[in-house]
PDB file of N, CA and C in Angstrom:
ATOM      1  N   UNK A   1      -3.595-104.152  -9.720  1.00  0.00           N
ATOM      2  CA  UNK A   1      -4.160-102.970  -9.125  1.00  0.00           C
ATOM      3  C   UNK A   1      -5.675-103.084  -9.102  1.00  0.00           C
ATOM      4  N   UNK A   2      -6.142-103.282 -10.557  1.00  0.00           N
ATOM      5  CA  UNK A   2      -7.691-102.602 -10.406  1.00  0.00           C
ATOM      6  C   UNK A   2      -8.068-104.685 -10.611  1.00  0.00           C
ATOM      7  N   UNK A   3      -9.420-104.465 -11.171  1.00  0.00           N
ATOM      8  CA  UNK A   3      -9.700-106.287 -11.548  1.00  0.00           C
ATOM      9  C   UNK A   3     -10.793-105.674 -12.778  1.00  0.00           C
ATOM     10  N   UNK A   4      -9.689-105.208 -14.032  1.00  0.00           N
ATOM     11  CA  UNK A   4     -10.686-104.601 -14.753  1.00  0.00           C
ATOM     12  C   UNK A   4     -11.621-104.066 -14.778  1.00  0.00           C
ATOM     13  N   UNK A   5     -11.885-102.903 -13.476  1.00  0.00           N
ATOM     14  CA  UNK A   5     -13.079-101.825 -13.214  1.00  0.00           C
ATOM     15  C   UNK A   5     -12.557-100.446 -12.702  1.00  0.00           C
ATOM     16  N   UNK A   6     -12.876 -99.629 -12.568  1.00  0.00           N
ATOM     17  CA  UNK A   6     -12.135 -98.075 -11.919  1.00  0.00           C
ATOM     18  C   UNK A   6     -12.069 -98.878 -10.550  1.00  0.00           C
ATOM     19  N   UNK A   7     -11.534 -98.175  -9.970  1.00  0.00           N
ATOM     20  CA  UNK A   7     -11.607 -98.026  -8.266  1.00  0.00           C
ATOM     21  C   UNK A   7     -12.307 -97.924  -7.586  1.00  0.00           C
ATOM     22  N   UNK A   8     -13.046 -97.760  -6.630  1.00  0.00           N
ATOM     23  CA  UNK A   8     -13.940 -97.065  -5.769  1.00  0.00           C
ATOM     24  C   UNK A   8     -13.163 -96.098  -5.158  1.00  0.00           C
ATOM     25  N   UNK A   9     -13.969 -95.166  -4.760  1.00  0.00           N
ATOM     26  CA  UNK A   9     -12.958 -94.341  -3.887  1.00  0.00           C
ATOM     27  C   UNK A   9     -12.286 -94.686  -2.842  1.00  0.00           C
ATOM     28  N   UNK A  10     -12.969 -95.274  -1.839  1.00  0.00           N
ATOM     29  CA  UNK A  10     -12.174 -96.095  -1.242  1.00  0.00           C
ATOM     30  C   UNK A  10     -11.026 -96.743  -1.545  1.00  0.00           C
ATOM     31  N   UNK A  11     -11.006 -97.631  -2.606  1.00  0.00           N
ATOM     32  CA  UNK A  11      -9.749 -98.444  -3.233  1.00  0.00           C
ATOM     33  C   UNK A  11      -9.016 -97.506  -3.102  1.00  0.00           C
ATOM     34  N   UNK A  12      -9.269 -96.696  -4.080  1.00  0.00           N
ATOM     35  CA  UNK A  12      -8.038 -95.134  -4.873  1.00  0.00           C
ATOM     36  C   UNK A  12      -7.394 -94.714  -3.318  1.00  0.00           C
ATOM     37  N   UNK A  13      -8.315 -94.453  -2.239  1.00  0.00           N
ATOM     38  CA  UNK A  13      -7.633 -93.771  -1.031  1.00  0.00           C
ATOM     39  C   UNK A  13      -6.797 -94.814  -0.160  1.00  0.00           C
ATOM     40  N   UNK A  14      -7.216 -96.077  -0.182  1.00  0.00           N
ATOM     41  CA  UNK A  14      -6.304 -96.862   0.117  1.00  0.00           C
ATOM     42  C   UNK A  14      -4.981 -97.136  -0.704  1.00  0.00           C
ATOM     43  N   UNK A  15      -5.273 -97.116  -1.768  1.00  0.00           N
ATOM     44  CA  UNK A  15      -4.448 -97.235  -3.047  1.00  0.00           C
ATOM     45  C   UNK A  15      -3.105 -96.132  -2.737  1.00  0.00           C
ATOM     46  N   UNK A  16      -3.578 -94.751  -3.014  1.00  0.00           N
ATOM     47  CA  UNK A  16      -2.900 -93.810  -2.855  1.00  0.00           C
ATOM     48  C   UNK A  16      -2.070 -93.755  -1.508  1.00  0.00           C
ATOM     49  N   UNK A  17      -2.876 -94.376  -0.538  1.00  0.00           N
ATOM     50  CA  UNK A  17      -2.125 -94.164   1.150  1.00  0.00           C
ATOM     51  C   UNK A  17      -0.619 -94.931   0.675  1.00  0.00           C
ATOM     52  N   UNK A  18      -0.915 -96.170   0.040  1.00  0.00           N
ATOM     53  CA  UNK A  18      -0.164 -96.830   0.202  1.00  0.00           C
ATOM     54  C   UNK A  18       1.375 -96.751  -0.611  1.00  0.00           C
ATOM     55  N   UNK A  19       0.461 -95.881  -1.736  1.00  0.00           N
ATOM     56  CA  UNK A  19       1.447 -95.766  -3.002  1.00  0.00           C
ATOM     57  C   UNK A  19       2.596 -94.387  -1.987  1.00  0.00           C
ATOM     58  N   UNK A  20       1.688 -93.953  -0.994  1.00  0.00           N
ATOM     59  CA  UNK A  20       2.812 -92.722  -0.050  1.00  0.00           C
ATOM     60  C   UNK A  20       3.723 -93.001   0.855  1.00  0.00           C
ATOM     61  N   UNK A  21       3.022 -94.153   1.734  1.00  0.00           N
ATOM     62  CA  UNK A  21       3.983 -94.695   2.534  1.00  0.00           C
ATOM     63  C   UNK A  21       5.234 -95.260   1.794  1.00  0.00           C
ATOM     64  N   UNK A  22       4.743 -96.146   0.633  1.00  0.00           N
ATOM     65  CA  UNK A  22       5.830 -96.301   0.006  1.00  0.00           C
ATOM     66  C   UNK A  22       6.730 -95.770  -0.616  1.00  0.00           C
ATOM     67  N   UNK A  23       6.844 -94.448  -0.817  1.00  0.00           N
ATOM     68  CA  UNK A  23       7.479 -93.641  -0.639  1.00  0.00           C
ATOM     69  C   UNK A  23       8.624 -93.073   0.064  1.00  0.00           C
ATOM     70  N   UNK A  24       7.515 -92.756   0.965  1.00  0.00           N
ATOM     71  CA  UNK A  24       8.327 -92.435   2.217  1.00  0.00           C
ATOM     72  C   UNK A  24       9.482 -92.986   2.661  1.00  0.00           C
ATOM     73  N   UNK A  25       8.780 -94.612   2.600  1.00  0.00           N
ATOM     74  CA  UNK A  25       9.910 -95.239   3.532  1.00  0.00           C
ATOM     75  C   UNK A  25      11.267 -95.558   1.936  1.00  0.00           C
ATOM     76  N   UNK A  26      10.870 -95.278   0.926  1.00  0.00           N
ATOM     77  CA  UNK A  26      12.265 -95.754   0.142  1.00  0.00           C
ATOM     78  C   UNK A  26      13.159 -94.070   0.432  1.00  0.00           C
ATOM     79  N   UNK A  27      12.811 -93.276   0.477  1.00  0.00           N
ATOM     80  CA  UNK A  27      13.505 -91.663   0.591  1.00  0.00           C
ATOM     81  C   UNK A  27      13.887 -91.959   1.840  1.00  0.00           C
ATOM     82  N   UNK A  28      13.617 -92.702   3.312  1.00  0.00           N
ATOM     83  CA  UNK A  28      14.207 -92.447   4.094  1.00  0.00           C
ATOM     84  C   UNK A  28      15.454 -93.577   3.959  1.00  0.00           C
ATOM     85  N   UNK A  29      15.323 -94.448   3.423  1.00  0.00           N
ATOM     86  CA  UNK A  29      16.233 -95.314   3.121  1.00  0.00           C
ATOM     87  C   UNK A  29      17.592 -95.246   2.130  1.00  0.00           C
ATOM     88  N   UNK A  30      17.402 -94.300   1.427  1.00  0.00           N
ATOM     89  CA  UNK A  30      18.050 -94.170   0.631  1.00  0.00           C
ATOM     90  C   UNK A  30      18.694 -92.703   1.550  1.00  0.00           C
ATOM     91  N   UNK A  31      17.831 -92.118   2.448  1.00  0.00           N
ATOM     92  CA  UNK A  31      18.932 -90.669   2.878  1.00  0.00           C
ATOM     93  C   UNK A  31      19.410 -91.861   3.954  1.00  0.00           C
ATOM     94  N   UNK A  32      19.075 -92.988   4.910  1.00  0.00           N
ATOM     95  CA  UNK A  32      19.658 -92.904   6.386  1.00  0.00           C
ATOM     96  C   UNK A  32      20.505 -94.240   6.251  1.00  0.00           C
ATOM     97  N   UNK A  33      20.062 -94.747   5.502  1.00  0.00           N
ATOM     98  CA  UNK A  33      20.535 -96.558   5.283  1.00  0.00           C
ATOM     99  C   UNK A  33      18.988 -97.488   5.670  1.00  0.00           C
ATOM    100  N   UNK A  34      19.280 -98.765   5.415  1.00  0.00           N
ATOM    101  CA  UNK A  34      18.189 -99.887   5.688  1.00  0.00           C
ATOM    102  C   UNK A  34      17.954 -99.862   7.103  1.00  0.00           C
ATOM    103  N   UNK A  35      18.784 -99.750   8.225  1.00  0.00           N
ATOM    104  CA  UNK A  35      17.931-100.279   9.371  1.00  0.00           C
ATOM    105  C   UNK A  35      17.739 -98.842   9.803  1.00  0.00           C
ATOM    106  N   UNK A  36      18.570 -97.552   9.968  1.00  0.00           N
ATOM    107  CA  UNK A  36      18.108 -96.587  10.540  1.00  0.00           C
ATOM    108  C   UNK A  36      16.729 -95.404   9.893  1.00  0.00           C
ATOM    109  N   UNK A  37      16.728 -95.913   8.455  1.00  0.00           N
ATOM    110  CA  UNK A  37      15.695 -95.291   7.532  1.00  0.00           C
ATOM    111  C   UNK A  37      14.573 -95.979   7.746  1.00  0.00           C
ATOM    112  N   UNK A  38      14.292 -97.409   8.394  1.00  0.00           N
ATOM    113  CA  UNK A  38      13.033 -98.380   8.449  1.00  0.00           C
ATOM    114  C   UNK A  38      12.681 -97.949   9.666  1.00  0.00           C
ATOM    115  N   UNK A  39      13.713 -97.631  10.856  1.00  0.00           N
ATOM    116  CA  UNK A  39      13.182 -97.573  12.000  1.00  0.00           C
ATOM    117  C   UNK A  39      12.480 -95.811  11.769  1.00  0.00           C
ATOM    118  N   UNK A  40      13.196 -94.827  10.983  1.00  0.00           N
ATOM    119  CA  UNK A  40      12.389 -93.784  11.168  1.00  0.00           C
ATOM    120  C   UNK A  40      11.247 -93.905  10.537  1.00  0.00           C
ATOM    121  N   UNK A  41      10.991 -94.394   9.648  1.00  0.00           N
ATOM    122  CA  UNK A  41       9.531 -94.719   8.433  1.00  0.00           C
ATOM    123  C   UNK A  41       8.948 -95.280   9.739  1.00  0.00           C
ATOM    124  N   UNK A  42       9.131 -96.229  10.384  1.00  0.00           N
ATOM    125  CA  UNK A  42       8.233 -96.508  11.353  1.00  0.00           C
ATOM    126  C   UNK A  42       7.730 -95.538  12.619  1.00  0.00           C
ATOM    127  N   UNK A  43       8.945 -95.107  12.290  1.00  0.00           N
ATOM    128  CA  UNK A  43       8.178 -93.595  13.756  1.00  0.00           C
ATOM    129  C   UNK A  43       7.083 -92.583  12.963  1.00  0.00           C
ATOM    130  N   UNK A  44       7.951 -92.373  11.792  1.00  0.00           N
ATOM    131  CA  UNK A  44       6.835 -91.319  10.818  1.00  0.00           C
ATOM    132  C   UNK A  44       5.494 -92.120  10.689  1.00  0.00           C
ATOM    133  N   UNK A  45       5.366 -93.614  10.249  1.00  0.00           N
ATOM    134  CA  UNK A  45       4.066 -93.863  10.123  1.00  0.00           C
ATOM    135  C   UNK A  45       3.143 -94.052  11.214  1.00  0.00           C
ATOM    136  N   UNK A  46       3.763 -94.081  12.447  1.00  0.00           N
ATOM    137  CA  UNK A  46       2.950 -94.348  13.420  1.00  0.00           C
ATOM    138  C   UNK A  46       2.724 -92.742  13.715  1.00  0.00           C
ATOM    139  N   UNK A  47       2.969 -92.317  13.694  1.00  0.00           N
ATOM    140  CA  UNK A  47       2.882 -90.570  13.889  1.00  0.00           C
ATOM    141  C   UNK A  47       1.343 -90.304  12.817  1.00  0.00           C
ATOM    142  N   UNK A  48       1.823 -90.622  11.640  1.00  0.00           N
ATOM    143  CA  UNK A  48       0.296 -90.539  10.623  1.00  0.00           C
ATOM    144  C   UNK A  48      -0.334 -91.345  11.153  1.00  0.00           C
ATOM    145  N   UNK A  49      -0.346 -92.474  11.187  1.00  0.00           N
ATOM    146  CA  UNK A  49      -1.842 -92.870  11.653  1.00  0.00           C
ATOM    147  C   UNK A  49      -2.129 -92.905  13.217  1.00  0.00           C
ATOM    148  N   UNK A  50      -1.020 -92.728  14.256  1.00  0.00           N
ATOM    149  CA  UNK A  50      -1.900 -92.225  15.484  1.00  0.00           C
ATOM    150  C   UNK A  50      -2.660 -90.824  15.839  1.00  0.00           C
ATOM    151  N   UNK A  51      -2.314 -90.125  14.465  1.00  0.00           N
ATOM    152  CA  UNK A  51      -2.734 -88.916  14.067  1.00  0.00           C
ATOM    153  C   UNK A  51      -4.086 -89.098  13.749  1.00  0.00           C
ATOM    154  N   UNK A  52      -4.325 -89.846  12.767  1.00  0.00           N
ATOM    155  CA  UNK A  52      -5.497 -90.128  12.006  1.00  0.00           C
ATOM    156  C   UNK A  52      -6.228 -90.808  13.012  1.00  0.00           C
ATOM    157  N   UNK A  53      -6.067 -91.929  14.137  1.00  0.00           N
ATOM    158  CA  UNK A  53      -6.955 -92.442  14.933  1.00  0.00           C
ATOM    159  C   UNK A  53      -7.261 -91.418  16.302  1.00  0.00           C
ATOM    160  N   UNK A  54      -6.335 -90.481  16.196  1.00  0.00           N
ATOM    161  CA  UNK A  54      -7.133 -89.557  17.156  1.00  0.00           C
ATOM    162  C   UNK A  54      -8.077 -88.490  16.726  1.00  0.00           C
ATOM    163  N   UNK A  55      -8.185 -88.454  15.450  1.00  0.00           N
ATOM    164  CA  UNK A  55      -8.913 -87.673  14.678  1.00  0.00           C
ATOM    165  C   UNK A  55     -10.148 -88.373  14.816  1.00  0.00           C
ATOM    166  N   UNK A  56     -10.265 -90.039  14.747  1.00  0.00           N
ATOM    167  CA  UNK A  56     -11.659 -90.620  14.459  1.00  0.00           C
ATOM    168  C   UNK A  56     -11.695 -91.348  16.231  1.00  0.00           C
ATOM    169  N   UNK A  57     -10.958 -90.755  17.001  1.00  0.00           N
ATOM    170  CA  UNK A  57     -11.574 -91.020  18.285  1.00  0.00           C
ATOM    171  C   UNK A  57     -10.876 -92.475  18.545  1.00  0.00           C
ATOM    172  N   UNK A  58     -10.185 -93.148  18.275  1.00  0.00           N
ATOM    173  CA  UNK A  58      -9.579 -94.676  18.373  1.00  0.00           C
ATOM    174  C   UNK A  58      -8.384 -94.298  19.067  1.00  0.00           C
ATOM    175  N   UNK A  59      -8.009 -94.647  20.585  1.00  0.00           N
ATOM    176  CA  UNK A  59      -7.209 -94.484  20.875  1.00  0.00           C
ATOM    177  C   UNK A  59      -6.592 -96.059  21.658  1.00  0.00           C
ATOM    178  N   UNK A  60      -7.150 -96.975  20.899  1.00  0.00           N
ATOM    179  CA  UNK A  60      -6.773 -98.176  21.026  1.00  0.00           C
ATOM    180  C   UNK A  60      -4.870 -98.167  20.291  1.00  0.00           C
ATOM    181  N   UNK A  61      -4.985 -97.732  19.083  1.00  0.00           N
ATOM    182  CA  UNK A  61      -4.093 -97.760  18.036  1.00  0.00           C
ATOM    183  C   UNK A  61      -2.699 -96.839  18.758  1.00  0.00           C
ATOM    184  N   UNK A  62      -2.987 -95.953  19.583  1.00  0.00           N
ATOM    185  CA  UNK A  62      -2.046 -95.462  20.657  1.00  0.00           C
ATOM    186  C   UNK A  62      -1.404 -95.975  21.485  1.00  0.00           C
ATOM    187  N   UNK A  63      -2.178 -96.465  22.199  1.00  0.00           N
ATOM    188  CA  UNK A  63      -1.563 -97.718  23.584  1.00  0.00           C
ATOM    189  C   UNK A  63      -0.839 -98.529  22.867  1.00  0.00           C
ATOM    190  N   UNK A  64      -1.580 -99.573  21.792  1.00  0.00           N
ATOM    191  CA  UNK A  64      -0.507-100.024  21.364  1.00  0.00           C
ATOM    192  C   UNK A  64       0.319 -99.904  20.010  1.00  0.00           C
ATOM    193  N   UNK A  65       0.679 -99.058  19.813  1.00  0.00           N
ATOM    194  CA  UNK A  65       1.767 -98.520  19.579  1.00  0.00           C
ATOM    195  C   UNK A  65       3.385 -98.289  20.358  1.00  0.00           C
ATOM    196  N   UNK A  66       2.487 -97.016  21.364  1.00  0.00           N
ATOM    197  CA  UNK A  66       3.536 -96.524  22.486  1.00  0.00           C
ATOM    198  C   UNK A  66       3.921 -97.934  23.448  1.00  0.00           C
ATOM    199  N   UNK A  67       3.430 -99.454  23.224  1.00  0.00           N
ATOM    200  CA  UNK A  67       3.838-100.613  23.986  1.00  0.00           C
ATOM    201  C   UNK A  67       4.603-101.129  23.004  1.00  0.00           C
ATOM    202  N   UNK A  68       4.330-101.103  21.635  1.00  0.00           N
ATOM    203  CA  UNK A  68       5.680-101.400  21.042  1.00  0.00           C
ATOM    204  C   UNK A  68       6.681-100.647  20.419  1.00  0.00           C
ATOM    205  N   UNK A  69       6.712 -99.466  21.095  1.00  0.00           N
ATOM    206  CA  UNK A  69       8.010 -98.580  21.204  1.00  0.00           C
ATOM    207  C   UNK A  69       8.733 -99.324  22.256  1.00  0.00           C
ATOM    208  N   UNK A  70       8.173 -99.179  23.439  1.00  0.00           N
ATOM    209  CA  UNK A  70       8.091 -99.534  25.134  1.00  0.00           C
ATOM    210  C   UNK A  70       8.795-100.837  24.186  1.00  0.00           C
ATOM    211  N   UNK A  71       8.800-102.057  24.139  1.00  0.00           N
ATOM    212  CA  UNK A  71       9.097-103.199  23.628  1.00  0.00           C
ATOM    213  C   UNK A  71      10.710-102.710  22.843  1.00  0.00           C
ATOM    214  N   UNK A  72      10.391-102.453  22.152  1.00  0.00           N
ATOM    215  CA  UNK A  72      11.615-102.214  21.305  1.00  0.00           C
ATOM    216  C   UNK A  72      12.463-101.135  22.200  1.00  0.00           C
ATOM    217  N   UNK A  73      12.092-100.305  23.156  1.00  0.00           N
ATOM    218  CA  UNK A  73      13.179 -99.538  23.643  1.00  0.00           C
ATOM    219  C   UNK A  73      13.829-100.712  24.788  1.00  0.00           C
ATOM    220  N   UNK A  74      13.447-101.610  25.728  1.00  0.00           N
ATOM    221  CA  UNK A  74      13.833-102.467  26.612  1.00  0.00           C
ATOM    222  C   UNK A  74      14.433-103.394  25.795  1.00  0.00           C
ATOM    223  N   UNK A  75      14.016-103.721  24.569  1.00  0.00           N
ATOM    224  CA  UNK A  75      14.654-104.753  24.066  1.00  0.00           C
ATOM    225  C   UNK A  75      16.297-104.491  24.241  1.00  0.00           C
ATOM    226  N   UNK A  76      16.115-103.289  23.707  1.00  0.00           N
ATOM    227  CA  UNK A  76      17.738-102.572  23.112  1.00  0.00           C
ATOM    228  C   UNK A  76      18.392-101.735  24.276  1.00  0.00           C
ATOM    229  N   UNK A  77      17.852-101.500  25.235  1.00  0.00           N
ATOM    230  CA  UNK A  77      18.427-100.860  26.119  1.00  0.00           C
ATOM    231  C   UNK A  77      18.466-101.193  27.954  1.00  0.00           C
ATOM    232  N   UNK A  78      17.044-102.270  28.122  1.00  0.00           N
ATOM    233  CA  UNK A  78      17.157-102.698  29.196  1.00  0.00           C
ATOM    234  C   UNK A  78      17.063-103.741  29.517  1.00  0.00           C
TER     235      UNK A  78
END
Protein backbone atom coordinates (compact mmCIF):
# COMPACT_ATOMS: atom_id res chain seq x y z
CA UNK A 1 0.00 0.00 0.00
CA UNK A 2 2.01 2.83 1.48
CA UNK A 3 6.32 2.56 1.01
CA UNK A 4 6.64 3.33 4.67
CA UNK A 5 5.20 7.03 4.59
CA UNK A 6 1.34 8.28 5.00
CA UNK A 7 -0.24 8.81 1.70
CA UNK A 8 -0.62 11.89 -0.02
CA UNK A 9 -3.91 12.79 -0.59
CA UNK A 10 -3.87 12.02 -3.77
CA UNK A 11 -2.63 8.36 -3.10
CA UNK A 12 -5.53 7.99 -0.27
CA UNK A 13 -8.13 9.28 -3.16
CA UNK A 14 -6.82 7.04 -5.59
CA UNK A 15 -6.41 4.46 -2.99
CA UNK A 16 -9.96 4.76 -1.75
CA UNK A 17 -11.47 4.99 -5.55
CA UNK A 18 -10.10 1.85 -5.94
CA UNK A 19 -10.66 0.13 -2.66
CA UNK A 20 -14.77 1.13 -4.07
CA UNK A 21 -14.74 -0.09 -7.31
CA UNK A 22 -13.59 -3.05 -5.81
CA UNK A 23 -16.30 -3.41 -4.15
CA UNK A 24 -18.67 -2.83 -6.25
CA UNK A 25 -17.77 -5.11 -8.71
CA UNK A 26 -17.43 -8.24 -5.99
CA UNK A 27 -21.42 -7.31 -4.69
CA UNK A 28 -22.39 -7.34 -8.21
CA UNK A 29 -20.89 -10.63 -8.67
CA UNK A 30 -21.87 -12.30 -6.01
CA UNK A 31 -25.83 -10.87 -6.57
CA UNK A 32 -25.69 -11.58 -10.73
CA UNK A 33 -22.93 -14.29 -11.35
CA UNK A 34 -19.25 -13.71 -13.04
CA UNK A 35 -20.08 -12.70 -16.52
CA UNK A 36 -23.45 -10.86 -15.99
CA UNK A 37 -22.15 -9.00 -12.61
CA UNK A 38 -18.67 -7.91 -14.64
CA UNK A 39 -20.60 -6.74 -17.50
CA UNK A 40 -22.85 -4.55 -15.08
CA UNK A 41 -19.67 -3.27 -12.89
CA UNK A 42 -18.61 -2.21 -16.23
CA UNK A 43 -21.68 -0.21 -17.13
CA UNK A 44 -21.73 1.20 -13.44
CA UNK A 45 -18.06 2.21 -13.79
CA UNK A 46 -18.23 3.80 -16.92
CA UNK A 47 -21.30 5.71 -15.71
CA UNK A 48 -18.84 7.07 -12.63
CA UNK A 49 -16.26 8.09 -14.47
CA UNK A 50 -18.06 9.44 -17.64
CA UNK A 51 -19.70 11.29 -14.89
CA UNK A 52 -16.60 12.54 -13.43
CA UNK A 53 -15.04 13.49 -17.00
CA UNK A 54 -17.96 15.54 -17.75
CA UNK A 55 -17.64 17.27 -14.62
CA UNK A 56 -13.83 18.20 -15.57
CA UNK A 57 -14.89 18.95 -19.20
CA UNK A 58 -13.12 15.60 -20.94
CA UNK A 59 -15.38 14.33 -23.22
CA UNK A 60 -12.79 12.32 -24.97
CA UNK A 61 -13.48 9.44 -22.22
CA UNK A 62 -17.25 9.44 -23.69
CA UNK A 63 -16.76 8.77 -27.32
CA UNK A 64 -14.75 6.23 -26.36
CA UNK A 65 -16.50 4.52 -24.21
CA UNK A 66 -19.98 4.69 -26.05
CA UNK A 67 -17.48 2.96 -29.18
CA UNK A 68 -16.82 0.26 -26.95
CA UNK A 69 -20.29 -0.39 -25.99
CA UNK A 70 -20.95 0.14 -29.94
CA UNK A 71 -18.10 -2.79 -30.22
CA UNK A 72 -19.39 -5.09 -27.81
CA UNK A 73 -23.10 -4.58 -28.84
CA UNK A 74 -22.19 -5.70 -32.81
CA UNK A 75 -19.96 -8.11 -31.54
CA UNK A 76 -22.95 -9.98 -29.88
CA UNK A 77 -25.68 -9.00 -31.88
CA UNK A 78 -24.65 -7.95 -35.39
Amino acid sequence: MSAGRPLTRAERKKYNRAQHERKIREDLIAQHGNELGTFYFWLRLINIRGTQSVREGDTAFIRDAALALENVHRRHFG
